[in-house]
Protein backbone atom coordinates (compact mmCIF):
# COMPACT_ATOMS: atom_id res chain seq x y z
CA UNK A 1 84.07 58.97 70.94
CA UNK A 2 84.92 55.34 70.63
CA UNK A 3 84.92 52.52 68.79
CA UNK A 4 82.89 49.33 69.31
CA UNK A 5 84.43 45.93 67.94
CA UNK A 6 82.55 42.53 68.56
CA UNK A 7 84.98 39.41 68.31
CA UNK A 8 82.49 36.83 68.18
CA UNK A 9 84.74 33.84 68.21
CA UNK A 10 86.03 35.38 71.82
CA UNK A 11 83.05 36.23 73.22
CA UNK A 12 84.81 39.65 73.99
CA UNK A 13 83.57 42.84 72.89
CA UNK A 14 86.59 45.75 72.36
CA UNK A 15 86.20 49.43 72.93
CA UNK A 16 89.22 51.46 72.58
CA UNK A 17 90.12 54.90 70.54
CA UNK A 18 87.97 55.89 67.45
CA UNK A 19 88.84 53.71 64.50
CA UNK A 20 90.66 55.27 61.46
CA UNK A 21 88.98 52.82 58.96
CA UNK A 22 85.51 51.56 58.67
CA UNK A 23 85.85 47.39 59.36
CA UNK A 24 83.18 44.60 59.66
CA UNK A 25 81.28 44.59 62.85
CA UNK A 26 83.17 47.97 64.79
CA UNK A 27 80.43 50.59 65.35
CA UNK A 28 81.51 54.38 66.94
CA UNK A 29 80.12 55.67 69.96
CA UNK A 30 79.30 58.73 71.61
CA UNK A 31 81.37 59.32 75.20
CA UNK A 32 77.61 58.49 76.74
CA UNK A 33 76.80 54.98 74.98
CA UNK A 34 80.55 54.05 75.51
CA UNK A 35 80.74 54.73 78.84
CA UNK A 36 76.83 52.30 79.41
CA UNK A 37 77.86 50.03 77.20
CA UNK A 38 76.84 46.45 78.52
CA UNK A 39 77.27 42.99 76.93
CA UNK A 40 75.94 39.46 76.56
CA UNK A 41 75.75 37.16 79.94
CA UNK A 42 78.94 35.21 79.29
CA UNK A 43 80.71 38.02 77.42
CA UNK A 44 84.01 39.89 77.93
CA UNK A 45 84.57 43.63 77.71
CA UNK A 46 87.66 45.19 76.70
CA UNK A 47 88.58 48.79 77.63
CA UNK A 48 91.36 50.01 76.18
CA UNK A 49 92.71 53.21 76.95
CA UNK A 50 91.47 56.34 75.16
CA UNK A 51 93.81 59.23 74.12
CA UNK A 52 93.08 62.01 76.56
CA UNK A 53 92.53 64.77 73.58
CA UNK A 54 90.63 63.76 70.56
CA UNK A 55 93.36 63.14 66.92
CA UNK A 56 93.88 66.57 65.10
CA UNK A 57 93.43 66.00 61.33
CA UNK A 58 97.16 65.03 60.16
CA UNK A 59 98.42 66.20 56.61
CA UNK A 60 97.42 63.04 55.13
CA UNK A 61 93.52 64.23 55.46
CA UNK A 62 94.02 67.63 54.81
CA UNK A 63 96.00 65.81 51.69
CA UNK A 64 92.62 63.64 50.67
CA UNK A 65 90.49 66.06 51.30
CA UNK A 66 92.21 68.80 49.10
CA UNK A 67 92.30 65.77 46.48
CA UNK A 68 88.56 65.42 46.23
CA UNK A 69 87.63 69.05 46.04
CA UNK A 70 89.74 68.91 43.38
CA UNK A 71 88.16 66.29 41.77
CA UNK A 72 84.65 67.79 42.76
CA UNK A 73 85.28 71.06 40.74
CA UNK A 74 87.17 69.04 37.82
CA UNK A 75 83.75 67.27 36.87
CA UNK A 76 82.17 69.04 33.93
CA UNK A 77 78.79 71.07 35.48
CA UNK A 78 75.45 68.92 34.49
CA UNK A 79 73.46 71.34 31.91
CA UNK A 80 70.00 72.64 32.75
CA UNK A 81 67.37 71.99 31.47
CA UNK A 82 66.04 74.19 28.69
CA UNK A 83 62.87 76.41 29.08
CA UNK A 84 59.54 74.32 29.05
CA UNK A 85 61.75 70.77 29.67
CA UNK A 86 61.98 68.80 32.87
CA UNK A 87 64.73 67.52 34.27
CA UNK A 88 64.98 64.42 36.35
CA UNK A 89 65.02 66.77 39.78
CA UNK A 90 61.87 67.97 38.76
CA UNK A 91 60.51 67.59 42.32
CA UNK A 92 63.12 69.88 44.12
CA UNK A 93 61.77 72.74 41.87
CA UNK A 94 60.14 75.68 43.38
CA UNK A 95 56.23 74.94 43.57
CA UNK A 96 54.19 77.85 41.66
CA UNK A 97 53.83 80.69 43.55
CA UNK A 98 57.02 80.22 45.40
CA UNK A 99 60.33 82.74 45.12
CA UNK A 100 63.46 80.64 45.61
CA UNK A 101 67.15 80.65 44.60
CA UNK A 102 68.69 77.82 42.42
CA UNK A 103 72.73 77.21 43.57
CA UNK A 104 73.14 74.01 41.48
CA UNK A 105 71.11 71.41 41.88
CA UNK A 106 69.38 72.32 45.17
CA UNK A 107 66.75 75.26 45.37
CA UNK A 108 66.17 77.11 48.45
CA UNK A 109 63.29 78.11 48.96
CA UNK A 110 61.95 81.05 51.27
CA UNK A 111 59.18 80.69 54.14
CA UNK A 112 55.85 82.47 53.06
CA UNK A 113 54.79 85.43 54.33
């Protein structure tokens, strides 16, 4: 993976490690569209060298992402509708006929025999 940044005033287009923070004008890439990438006529490509293993998750991610399952179970439950109302997800219910299992607000629903 890599990270695609176009600096337009420079006619120069930078690809170097995977960003850490989502910026104006930087796209990622896959290994295979990194390695193919080609440029304007007139432009300038940049390689800068990529770590040889990909960046383990630090503690400051496991960190944020403890934070907002936190959050995530902190928010009250939204109520369900009551028998013979509709709720606003009305179309992700079960069509008649159907045998499914509710797990919040998604339904899954079995094939047909």
């Amino acid at each position: 993976m890599a990270t695609l940044t176009y600096v337009y005033a420079d006619s120069t287009a930078v690809l170097g490690p995977l960003a850490t923070y989502a910026e104006p004008h930087c796209y990622d890439l896959c290994e295979r569209h990194a390695g193919s990438l080609t440029v304007p006529r007139g432009w300038e490509v940049l390689r800068l060298a990529m770590p040889s293993q990909p960046q383990q998750p630090g503690p400051d991610d496991l960190l944020a992402l403890a934070d907002a399952v936190r959050e995530a179970a902190a928010r009250p439950a939204a109520s369900a509708p009551q028998q013979g109302q509709r709720g606003s997800h009305a179309a992700l219910e079960a069509p008649a006929g159907t045998e499914g299992t509710r797990r919040g607000h998604l339904r899954v629903l079995r094939e047909p025999s």
